[in-house]
C-alpha atoms as a PDB file:
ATOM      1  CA  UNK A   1     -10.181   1.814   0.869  1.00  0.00           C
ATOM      2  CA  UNK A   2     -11.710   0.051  -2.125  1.00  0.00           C
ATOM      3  CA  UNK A   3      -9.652  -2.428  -3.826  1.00  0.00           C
ATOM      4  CA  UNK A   4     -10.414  -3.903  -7.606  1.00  0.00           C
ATOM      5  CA  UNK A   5     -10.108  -7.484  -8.414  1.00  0.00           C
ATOM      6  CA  UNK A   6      -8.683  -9.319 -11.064  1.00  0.00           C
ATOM      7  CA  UNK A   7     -12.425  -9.020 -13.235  1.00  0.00           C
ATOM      8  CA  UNK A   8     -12.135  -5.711 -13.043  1.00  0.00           C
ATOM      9  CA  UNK A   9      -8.699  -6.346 -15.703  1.00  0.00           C
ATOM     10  CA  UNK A  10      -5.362  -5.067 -14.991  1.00  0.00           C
ATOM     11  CA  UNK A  11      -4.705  -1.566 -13.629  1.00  0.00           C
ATOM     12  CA  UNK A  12      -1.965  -1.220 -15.934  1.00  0.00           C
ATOM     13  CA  UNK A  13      -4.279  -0.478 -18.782  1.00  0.00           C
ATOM     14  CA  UNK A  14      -5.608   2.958 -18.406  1.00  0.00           C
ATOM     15  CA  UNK A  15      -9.168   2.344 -19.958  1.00  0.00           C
ATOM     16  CA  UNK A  16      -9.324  -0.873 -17.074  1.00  0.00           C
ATOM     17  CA  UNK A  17      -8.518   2.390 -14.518  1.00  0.00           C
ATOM     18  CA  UNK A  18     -11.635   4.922 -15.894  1.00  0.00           C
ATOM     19  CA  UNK A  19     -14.493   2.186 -16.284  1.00  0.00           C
ATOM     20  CA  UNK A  20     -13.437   0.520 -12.492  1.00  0.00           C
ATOM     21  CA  UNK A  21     -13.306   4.343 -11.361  1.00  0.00           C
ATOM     22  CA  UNK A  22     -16.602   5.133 -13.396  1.00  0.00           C
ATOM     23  CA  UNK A  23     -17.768   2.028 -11.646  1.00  0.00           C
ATOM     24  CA  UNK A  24     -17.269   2.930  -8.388  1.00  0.00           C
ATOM     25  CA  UNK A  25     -18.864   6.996  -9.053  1.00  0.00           C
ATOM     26  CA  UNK A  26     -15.299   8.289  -9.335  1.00  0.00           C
ATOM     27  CA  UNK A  27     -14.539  10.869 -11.988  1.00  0.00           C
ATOM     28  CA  UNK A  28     -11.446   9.330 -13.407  1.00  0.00           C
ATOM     29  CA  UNK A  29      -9.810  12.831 -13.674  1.00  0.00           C
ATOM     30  CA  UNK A  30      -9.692  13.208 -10.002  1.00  0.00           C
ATOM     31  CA  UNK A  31      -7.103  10.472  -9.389  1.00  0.00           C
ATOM     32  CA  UNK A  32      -3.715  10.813  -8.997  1.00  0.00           C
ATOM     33  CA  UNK A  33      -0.954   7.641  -8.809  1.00  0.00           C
ATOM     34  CA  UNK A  34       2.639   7.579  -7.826  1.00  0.00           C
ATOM     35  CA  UNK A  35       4.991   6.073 -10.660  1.00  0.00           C
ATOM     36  CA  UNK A  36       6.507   3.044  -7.761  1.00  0.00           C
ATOM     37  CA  UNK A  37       9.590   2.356  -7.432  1.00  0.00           C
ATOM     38  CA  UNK A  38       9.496   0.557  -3.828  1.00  0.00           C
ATOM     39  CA  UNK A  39      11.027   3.685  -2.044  1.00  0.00           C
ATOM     40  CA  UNK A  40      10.053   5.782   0.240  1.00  0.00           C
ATOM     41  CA  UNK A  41       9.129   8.810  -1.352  1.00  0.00           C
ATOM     42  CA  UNK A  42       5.821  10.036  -0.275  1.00  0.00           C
ATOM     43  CA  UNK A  43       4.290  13.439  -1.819  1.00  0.00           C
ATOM     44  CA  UNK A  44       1.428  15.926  -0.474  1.00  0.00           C
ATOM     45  CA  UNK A  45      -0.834  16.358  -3.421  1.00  0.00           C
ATOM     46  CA  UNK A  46      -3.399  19.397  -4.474  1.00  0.00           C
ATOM     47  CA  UNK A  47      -5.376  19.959  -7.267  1.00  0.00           C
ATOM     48  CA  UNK A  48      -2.843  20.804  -9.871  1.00  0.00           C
ATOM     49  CA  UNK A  49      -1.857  16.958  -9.914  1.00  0.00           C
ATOM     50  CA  UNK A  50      -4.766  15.503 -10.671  1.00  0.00           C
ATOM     51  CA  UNK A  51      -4.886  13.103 -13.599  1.00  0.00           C
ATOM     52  CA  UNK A  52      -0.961  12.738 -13.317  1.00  0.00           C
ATOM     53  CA  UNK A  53       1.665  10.078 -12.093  1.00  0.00           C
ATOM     54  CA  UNK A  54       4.168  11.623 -10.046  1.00  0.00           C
ATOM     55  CA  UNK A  55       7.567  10.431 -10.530  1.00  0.00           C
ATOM     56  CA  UNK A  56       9.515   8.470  -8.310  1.00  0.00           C
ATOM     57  CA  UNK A  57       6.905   8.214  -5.312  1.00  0.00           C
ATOM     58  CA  UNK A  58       4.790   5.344  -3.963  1.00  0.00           C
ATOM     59  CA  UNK A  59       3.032   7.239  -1.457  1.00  0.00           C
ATOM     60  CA  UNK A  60       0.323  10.195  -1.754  1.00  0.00           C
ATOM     61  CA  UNK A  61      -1.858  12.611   0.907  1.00  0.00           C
ATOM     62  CA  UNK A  62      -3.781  15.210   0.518  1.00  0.00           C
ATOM     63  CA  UNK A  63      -6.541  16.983   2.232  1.00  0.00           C
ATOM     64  CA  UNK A  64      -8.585  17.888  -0.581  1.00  0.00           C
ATOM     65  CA  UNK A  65     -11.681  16.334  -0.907  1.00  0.00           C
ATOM     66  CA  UNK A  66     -12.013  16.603  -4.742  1.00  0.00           C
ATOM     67  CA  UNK A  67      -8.738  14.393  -4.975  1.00  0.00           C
ATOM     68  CA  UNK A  68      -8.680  10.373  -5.157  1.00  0.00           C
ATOM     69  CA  UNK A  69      -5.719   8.780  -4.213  1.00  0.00           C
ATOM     70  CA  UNK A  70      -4.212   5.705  -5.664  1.00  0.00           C
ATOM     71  CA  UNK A  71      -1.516   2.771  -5.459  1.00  0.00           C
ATOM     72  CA  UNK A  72      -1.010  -0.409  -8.265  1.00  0.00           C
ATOM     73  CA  UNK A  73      -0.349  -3.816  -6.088  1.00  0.00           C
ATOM     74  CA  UNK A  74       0.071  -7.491  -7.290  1.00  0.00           C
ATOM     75  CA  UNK A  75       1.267  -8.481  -3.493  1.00  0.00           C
ATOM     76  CA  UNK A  76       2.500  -5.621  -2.023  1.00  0.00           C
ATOM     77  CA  UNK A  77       0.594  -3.861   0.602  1.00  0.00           C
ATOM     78  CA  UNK A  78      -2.357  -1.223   0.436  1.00  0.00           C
ATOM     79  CA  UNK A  79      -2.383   1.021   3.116  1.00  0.00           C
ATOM     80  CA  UNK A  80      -4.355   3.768   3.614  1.00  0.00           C
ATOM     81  CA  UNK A  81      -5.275   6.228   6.458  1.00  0.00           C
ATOM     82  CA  UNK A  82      -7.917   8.526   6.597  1.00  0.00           C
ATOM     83  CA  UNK A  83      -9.642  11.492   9.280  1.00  0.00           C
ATOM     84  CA  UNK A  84     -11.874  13.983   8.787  1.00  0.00           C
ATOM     85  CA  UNK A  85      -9.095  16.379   7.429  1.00  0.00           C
ATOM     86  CA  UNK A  86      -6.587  13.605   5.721  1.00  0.00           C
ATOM     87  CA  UNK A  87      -6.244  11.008   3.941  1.00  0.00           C
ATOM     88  CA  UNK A  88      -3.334   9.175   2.359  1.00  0.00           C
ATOM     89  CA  UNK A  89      -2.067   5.715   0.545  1.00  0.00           C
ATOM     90  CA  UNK A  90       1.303   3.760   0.761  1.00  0.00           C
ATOM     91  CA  UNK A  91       2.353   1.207  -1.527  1.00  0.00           C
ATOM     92  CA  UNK A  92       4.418  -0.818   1.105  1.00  0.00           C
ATOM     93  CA  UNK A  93       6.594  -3.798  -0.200  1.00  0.00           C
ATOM     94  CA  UNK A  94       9.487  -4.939   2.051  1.00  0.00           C
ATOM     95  CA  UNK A  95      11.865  -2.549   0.468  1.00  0.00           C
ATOM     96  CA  UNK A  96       9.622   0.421   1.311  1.00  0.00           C
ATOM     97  CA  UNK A  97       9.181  -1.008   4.346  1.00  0.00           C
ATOM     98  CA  UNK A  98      13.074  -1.194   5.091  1.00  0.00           C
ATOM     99  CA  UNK A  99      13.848   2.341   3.943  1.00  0.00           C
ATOM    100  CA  UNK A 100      11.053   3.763   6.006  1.00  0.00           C
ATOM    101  CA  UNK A 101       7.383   4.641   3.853  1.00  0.00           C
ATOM    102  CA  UNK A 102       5.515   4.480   6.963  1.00  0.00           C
ATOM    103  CA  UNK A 103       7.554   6.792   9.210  1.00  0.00           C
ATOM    104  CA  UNK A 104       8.350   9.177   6.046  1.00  0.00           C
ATOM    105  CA  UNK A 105       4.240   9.298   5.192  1.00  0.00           C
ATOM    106  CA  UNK A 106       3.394   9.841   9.111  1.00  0.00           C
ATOM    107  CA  UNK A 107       5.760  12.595   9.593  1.00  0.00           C
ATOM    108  CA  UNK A 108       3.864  14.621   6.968  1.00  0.00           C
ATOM    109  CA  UNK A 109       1.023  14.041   8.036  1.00  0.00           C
ATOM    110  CA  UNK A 110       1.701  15.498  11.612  1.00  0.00           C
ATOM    111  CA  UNK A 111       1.944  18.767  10.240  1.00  0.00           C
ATOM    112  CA  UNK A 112      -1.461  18.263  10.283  1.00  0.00           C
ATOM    113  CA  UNK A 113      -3.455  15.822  11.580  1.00  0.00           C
ATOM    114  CA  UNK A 114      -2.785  14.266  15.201  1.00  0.00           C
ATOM    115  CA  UNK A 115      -1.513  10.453  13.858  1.00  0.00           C
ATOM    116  CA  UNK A 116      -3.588   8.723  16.696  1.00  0.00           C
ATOM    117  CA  UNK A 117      -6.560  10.387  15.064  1.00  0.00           C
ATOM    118  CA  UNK A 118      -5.938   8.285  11.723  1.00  0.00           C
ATOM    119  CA  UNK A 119      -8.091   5.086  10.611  1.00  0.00           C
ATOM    120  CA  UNK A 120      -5.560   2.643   9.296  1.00  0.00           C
ATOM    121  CA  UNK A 121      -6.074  -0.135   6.673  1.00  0.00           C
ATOM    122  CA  UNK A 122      -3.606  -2.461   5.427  1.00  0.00           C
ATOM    123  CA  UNK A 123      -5.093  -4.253   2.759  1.00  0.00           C
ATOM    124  CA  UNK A 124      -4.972  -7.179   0.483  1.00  0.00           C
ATOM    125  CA  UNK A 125      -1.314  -8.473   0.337  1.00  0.00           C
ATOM    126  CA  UNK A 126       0.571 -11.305   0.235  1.00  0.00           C
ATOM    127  CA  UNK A 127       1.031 -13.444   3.260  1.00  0.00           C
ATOM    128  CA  UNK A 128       3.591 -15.261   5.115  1.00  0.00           C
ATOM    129  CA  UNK A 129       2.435 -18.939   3.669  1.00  0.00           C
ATOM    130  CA  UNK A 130       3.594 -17.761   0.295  1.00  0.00           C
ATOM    131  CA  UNK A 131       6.261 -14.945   1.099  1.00  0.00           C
ATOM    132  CA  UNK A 132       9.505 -17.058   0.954  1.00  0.00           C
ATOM    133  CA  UNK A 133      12.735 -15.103   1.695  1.00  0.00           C
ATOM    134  CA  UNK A 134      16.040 -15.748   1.476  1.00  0.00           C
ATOM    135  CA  UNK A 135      18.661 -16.841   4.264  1.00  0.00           C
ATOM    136  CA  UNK A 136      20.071 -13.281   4.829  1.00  0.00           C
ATOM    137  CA  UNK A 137      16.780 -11.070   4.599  1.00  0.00           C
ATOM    138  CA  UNK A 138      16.572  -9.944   8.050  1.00  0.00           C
ATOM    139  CA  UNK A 139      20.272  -8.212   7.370  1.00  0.00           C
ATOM    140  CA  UNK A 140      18.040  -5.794   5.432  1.00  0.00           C
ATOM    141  CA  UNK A 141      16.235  -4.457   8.661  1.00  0.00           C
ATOM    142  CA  UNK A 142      17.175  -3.729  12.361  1.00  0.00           C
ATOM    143  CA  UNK A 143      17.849  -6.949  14.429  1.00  0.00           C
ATOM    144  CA  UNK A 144      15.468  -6.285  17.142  1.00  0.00           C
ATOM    145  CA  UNK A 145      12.936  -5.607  14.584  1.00  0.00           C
ATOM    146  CA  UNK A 146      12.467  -8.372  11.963  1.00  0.00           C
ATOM    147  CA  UNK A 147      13.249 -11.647  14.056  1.00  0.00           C
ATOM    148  CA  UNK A 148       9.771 -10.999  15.012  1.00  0.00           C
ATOM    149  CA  UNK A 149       8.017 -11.579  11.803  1.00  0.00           C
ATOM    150  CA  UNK A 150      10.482 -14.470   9.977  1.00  0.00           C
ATOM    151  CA  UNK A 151       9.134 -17.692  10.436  1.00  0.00           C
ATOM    152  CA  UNK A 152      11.097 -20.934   9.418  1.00  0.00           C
ATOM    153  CA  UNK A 153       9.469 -24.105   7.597  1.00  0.00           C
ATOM    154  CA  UNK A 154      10.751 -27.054   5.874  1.00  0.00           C
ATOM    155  CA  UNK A 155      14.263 -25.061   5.979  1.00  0.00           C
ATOM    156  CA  UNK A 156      12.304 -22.320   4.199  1.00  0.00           C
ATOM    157  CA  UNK A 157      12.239 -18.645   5.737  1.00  0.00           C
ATOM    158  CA  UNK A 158       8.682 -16.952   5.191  1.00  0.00           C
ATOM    159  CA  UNK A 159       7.938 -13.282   6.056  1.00  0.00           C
ATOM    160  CA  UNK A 160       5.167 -11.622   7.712  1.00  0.00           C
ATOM    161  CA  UNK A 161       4.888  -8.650   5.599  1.00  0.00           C
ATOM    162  CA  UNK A 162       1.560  -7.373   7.080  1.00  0.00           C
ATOM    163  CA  UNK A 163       2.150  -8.038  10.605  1.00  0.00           C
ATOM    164  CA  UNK A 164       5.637  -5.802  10.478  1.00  0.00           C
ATOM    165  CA  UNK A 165       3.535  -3.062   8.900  1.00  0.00           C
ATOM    166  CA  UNK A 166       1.089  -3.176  11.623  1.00  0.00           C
ATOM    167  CA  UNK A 167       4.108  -2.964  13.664  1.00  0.00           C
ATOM    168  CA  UNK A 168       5.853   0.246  12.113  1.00  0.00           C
ATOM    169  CA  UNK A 169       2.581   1.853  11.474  1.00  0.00           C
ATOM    170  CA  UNK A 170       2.201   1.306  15.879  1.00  0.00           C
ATOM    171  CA  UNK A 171       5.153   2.752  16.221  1.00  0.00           C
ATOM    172  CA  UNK A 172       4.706   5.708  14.701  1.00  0.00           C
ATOM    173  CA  UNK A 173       1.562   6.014  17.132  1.00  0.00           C
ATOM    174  CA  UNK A 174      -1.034   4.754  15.056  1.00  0.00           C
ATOM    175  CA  UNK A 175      -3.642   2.984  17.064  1.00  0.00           C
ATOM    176  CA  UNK A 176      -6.938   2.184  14.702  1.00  0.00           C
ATOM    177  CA  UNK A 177      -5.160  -0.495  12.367  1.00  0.00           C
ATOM    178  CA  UNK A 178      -7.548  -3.045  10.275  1.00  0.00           C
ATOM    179  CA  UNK A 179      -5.665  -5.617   8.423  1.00  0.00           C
ATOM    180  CA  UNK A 180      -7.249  -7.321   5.486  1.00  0.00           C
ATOM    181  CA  UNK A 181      -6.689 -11.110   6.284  1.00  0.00           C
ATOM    182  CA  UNK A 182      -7.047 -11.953   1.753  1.00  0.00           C
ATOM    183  CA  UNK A 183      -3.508 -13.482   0.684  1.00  0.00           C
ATOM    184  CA  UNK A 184      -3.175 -12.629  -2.722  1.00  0.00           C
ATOM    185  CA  UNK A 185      -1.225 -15.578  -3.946  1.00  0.00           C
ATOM    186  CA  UNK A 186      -3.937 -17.868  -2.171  1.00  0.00           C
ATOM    187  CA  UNK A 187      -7.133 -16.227  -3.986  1.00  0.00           C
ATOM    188  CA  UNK A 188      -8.250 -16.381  -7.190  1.00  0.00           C
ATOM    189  CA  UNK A 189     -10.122 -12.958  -7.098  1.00  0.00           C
ATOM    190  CA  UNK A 190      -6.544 -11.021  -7.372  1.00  0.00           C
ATOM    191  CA  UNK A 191      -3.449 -10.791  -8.840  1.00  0.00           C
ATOM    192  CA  UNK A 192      -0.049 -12.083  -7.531  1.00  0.00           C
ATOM    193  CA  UNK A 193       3.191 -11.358  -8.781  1.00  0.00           C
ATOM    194  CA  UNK A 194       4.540 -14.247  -7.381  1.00  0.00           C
ATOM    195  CA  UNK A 195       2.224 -16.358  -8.767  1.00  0.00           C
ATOM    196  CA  UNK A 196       3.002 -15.229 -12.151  1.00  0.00           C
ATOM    197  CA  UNK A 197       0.833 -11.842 -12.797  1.00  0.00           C
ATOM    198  CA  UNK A 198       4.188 -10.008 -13.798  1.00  0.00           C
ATOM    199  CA  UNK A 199       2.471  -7.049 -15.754  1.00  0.00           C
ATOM    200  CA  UNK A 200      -0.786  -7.253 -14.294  1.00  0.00           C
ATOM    201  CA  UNK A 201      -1.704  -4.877 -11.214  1.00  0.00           C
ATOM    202  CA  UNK A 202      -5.153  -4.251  -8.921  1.00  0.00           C
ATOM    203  CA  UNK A 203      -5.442  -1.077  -7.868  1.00  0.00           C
ATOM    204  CA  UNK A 204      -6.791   0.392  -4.312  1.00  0.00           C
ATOM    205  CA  UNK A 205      -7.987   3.513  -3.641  1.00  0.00           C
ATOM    206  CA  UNK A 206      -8.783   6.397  -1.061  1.00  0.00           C
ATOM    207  CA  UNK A 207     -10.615   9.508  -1.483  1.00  0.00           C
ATOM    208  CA  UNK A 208     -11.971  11.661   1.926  1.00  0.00           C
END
């Protein structure tokens, strides 16, 4: 997965998208983004999507290897998984989370790819030092599920976002999982929504 960084400019501004693609040896008219909406939508893309934002989705496979894949994050989570016949990338929030991305992406993708045969990488995201939730978040997920990741300080509640995407993605049966250990509130190489980049976005990428 290759992630840009805040001097690359915001992802929101389509000429910041083709010189960071151009950059990287991508042909800009390859890529194709999901318009987010922190759901769980995921979509199997071909060729005939290419260059285009598909509605209401924020996650995208395909095994073409013409195609490059693409998610806009500010502290929501990358993740990608890749074979040799698949690849895909999830823009995973807690709300996506909650309503199931990972489970929804990995049931696609066992029509046809074994999931234990996937490479996993959750990448830069915010993390629990700077993910403040409120009192009744956990009512939001399963019981047995989210006490595991809330963490209280100074009568604060903090999330572990990455750690209980780790934990769905494990579920599912995925075993090769690398997390990216950047916060993106704590460095000064990315945006953060919660840090006050509201209309600015990096963007991360996967292409087989």
């Amino acid at each position: 997965m290759i992630v840009s960084k805040k001097e690359d400019g915001s992802m929101e501004v389509r000429e910041n998208v083709e010189r960071f693609l151009k950059k990287e040896g991508i042909n800009p008219e390859s890529l194709v983004l999901g318009e987010q909406v922190h759901g769980k939508r995921v979509r199997v893309v071909n060729k005939n999507e290419t260059g285009k934002v598909l509605k209401n989705t924020d996650g995208l496979i395909t095994s073409s290897r013409e195609i490059v894949l693409g998610v806009l994050i500010a502290d929501c989570l990358p993740v990608s998984f890749v074979s040799e016949n698949i690849c895909g990338i999830l823009h995973v929030g807690w709300k996506g989370l909650q309503k199931g991305i990972i489970k929804e992406a990995l049931l696609k993708v066992e029509e046809k790819e074994r999931v234990e045969n996937l490479f996993f990488e959750i990448g830069p995201g915010i993390e629990m030092c700077h993910f403040q939730v409120r009192e009744d978040f956990a009512e939001n997920f399963e019981k047995d599920f989210v006490g595991k990741f809330l963490k209280k300080k100074e009568n604060k509640l903090f999330f572990d976002l990455k750690k209980a995407t780790k934990k769905k993605i494990e579920e599912c049966g995925g075993k090769k999982i690398k997390t990216s250990d950047i916060c993106t509130f704590c460095s000064e190489k990315y945006f953060s929504y919660r840090k006050g980049n509201i209309t600015e976005r990096m963007i991360a990428l996967i292409k087989l």
